[in-house]
Protein backbone atom coordinates (compact mmCIF):
# COMPACT_ATOMS: atom_id res chain seq x y z
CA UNK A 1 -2.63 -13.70 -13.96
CA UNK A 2 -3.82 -12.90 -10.61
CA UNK A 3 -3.39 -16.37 -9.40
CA UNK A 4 0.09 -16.09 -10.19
CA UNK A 5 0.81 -12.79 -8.55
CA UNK A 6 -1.01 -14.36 -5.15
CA UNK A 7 1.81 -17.01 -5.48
CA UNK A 8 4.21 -14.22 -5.95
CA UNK A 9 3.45 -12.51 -3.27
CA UNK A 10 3.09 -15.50 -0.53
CA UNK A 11 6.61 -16.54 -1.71
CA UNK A 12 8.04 -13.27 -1.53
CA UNK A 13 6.67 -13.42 2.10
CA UNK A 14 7.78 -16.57 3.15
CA UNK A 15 11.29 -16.03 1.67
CA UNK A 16 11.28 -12.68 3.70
CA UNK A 17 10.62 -14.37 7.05
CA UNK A 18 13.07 -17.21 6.49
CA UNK A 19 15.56 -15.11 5.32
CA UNK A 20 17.20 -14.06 8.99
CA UNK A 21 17.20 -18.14 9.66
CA UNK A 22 18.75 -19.07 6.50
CA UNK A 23 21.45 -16.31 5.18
CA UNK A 24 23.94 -13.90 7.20
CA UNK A 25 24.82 -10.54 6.31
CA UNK A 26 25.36 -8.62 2.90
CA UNK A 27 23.43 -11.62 1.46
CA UNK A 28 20.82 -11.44 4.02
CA UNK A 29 20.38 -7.71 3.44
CA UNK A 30 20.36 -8.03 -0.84
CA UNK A 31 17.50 -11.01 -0.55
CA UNK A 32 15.58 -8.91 1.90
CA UNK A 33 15.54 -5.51 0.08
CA UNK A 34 14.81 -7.56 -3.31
CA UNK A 35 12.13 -9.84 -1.88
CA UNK A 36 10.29 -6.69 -0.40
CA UNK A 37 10.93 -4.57 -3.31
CA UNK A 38 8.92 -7.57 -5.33
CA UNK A 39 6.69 -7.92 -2.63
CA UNK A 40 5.50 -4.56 -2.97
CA UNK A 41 5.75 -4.38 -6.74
CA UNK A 42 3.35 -7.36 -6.43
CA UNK A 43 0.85 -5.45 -4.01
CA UNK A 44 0.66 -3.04 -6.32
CA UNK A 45 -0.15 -5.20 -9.58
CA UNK A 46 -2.94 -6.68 -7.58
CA UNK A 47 -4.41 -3.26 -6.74
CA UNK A 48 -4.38 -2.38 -10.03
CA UNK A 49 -6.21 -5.36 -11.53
CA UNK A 50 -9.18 -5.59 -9.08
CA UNK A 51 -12.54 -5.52 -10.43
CA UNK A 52 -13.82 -2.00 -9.52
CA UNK A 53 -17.12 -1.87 -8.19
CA UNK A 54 -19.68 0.90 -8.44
């Protein structure tokens, strides 16, 4: 699972910094707010399943 949330997040990343290149307004806002909003939701799944070390 991990593996695929590092995916996740790199391609929520890329598609955030190509998104001002590629789309133009109301569009460009939606795909940014939804790619961040899974961005973080992604940062936070990874947080949650690191090995905790004592």
């Amino acid at each position: 699972m991990r593996p695929f949330l590092w995916l996740a997040l790199a391609v929520a990343m890329i598609i955030n910094m190509t998104n001002s290149l590629i789309l133009d307004g109301a569009a460009r806002d939606t795909v940014g707010i939804l790619s961040g909003a899974a961005a973080i939701a992604v940062i936070i799944a990874l947080v949650r399943t690191r090995e905790r070390r004592t």
